[in-house]
Protein backbone atom coordinates (compact mmCIF):
# COMPACT_ATOMS: atom_id res chain seq x y z
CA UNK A 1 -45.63 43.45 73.63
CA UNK A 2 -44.30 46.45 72.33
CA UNK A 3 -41.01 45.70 73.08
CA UNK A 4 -40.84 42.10 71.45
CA UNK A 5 -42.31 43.96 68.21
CA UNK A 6 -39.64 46.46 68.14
CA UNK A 7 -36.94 43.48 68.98
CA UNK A 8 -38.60 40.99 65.91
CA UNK A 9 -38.16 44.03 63.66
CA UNK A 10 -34.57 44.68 65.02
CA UNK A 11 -33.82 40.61 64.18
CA UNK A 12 -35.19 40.54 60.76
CA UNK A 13 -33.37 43.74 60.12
CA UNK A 14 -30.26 42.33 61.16
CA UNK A 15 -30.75 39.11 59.35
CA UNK A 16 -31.51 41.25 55.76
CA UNK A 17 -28.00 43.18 56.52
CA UNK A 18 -26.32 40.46 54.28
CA UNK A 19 -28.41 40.82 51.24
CA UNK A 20 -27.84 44.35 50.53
CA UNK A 21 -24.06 43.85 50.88
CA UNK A 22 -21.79 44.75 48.53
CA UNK A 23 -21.46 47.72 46.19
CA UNK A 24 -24.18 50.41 45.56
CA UNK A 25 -23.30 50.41 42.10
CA UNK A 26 -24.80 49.27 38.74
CA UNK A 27 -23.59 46.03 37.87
CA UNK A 28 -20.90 46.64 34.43
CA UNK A 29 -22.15 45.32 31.05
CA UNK A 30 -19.58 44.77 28.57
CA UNK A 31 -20.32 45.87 25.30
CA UNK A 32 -20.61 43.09 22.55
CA UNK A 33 -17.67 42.94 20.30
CA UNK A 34 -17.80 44.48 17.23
CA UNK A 35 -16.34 43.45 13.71
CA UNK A 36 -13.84 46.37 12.18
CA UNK A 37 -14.61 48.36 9.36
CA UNK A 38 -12.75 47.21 6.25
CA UNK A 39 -12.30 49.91 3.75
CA UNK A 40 -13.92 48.92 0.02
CA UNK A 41 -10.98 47.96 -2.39
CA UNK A 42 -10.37 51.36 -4.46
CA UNK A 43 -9.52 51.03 -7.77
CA UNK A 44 -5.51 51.75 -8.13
CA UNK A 45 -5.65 54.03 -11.58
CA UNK A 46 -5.17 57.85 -11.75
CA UNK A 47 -6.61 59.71 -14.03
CA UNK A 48 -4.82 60.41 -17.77
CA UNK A 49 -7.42 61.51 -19.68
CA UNK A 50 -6.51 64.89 -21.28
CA UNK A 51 -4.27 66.70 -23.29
CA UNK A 52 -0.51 67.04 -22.98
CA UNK A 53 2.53 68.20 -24.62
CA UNK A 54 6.06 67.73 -23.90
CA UNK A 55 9.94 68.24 -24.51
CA UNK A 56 12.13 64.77 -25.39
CA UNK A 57 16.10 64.61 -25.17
CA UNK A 58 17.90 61.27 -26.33
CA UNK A 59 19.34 59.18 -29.12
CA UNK A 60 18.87 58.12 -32.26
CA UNK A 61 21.06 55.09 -34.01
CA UNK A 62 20.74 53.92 -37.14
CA UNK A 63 21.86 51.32 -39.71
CA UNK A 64 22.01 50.77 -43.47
CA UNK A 65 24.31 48.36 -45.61
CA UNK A 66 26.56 47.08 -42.66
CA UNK A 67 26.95 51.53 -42.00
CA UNK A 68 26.02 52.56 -38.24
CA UNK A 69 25.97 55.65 -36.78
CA UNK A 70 24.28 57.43 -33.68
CA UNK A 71 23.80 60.68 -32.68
CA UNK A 72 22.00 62.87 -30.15
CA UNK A 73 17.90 63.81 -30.92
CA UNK A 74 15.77 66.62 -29.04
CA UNK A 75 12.16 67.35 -29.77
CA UNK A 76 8.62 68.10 -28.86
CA UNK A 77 5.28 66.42 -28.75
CA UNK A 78 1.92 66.42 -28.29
CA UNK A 79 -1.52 64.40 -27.78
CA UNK A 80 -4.50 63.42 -26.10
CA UNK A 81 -5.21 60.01 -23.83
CA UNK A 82 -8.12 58.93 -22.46
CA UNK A 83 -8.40 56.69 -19.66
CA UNK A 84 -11.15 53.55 -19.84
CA UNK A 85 -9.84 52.66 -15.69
CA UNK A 86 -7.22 50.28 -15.97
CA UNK A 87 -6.73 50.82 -19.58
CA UNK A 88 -5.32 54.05 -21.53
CA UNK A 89 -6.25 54.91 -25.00
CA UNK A 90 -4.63 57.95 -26.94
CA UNK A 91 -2.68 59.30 -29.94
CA UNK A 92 0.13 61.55 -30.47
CA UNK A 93 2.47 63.57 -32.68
CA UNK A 94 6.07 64.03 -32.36
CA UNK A 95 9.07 66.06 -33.99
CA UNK A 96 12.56 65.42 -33.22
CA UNK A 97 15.93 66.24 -35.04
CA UNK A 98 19.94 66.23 -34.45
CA UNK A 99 22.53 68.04 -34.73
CA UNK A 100 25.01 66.67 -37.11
CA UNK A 101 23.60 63.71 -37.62
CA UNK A 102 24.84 62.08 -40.99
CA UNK A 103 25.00 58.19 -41.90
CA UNK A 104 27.26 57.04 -44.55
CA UNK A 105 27.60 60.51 -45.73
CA UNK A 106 23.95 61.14 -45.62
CA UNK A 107 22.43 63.85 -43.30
CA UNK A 108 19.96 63.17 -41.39
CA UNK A 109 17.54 66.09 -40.98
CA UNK A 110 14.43 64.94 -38.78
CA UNK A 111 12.10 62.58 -37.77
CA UNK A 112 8.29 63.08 -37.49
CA UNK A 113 6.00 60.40 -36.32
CA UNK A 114 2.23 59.82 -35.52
CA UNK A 115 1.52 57.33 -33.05
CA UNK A 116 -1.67 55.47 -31.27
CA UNK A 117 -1.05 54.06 -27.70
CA UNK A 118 -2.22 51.81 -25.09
CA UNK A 119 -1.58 51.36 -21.71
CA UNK A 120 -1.75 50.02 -18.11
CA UNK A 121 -3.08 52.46 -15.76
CA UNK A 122 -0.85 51.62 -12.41
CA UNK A 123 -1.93 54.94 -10.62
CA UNK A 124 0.74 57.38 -10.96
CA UNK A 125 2.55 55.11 -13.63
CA UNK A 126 1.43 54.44 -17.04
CA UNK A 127 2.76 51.51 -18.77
CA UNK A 128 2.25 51.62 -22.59
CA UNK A 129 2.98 50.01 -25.94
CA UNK A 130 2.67 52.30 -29.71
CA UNK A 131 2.74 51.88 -33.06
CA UNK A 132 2.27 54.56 -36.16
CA UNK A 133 3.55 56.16 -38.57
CA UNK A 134 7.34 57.87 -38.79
CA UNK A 135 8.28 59.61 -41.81
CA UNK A 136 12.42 60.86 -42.29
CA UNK A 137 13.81 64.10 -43.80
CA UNK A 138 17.58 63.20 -45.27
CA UNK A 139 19.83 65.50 -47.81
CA UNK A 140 18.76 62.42 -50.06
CA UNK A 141 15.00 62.95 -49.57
CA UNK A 142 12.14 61.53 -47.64
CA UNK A 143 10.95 58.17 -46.79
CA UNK A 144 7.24 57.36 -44.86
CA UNK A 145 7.68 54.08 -42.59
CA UNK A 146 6.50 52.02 -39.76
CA UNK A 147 7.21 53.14 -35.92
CA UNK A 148 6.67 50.81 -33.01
CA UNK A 149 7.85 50.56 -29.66
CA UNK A 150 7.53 50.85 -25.42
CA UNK A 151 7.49 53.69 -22.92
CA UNK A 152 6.76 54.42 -19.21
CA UNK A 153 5.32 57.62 -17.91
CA UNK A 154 5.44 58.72 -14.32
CA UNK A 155 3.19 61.65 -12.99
CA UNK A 156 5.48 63.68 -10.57
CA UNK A 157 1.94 65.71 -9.94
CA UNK A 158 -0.90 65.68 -11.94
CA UNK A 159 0.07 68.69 -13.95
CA UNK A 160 3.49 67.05 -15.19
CA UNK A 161 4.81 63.66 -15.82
CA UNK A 162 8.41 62.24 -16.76
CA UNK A 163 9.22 59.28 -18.71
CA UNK A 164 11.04 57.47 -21.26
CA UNK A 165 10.22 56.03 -24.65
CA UNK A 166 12.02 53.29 -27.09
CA UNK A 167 11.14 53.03 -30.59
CA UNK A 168 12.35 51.16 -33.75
CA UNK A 169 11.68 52.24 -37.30
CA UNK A 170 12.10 50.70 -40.56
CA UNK A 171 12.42 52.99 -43.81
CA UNK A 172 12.97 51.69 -47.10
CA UNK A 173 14.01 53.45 -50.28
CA UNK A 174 15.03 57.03 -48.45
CA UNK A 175 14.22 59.62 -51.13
CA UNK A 176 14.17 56.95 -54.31
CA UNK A 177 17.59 56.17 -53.63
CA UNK A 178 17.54 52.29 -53.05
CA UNK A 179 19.33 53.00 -49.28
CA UNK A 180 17.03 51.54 -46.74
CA UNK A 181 17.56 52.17 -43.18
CA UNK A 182 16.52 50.80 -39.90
CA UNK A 183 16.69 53.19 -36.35
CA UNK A 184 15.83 53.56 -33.06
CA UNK A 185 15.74 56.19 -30.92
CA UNK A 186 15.59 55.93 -26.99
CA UNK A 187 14.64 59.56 -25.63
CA UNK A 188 13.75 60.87 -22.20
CA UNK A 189 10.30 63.07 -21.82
CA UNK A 190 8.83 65.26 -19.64
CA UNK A 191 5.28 66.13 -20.20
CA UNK A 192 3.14 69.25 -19.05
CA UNK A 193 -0.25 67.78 -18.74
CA UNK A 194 -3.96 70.05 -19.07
């Protein structure tokens, strides 16, 4: 009896054999798939709030009773903007004269101007519009007008910027004399911000 025992066990063993075929290990689980990571839309402004001053280089032309005449400017400003996000807000003063400037016999000494401005904040670029103040020293006096025009800044680092600037004056009655005279000036500008 023994020996059918032993040869029962030996069957059943023999007929389990297929069940634990196969690999020994762990059945794989793949991982569910995941949805990526989309960075939150940053807003695309830098930052131009602050103080600045600068050096400009460029033209000025100018036109009174069918009389042009154009010569080269050079100057300095200054001012403050302050940026909302998208939008810039600021002021500024400039100085600029010529050398040998006359027109129609009448030298032109130097321009001085005081400005507001607003802008588009594109990051690195500021896009802005101005209006103010200008007044003009000539050999026949002074005259106080209105200033208005465009200019582009770019921020080479955030410690100094380039750009350029067009503006259009009108000046009537230069020093009492009856002459009035309309310019514009187109100047380059580098900037040396704090």
């Amino acid at each position: 009896m023994k020996s059918s025992i032993l040869a029962i066990a030996a069957t059943a063993s023999l007929a389990a054999l297929p069940v634990y075929a196969g690999s020994m290990d762990e059945a794989t689980v793949e991982a569910a798939p995941v949805a990526p990571v989309v960075p939150a839309a940053t807003p695309m402004g830098g930052d131009w709030t602050g103080p600045y001053v600068g050096l400009s280089f460029g033209s000025l032309q100018s036109q009174t009773g069918g009389t042009d005449a154009s010569g080269g400017v050079y100057g300095v400003y200054g001012g403050y903007d302050y940026d909302f996000g998208n939008f810039v807000l600021g002021g500024e003063f400039d100085f600029q004269a010529g050398d040998d400037y006359d027109l129609a016999g009448v030298d032109v000494d130097n321009v001085m101007r005081l400005k507001a401005r607003a802008g588009y904040d594109l990051g690195n670029t500021l896009l802005y519009g101005t209006a103010g103040v200008a007044r003009v020293d000539t050999s026949l006096g002074d005259s106080t007008g209105p200033v208005g025009g465009v200019g582009i800044d770019y921020k080479v680092t955030d410690r100094f910027s380039i750009g350029g600037e067009a503006l259009a004056h009108r000046f009537e009655d230069v020093g009492g004399s009856g002459v009035d005279v309309d310019a514009q000036t187109y100047s380059l500008r580098a900037s040396f911000r704090f």
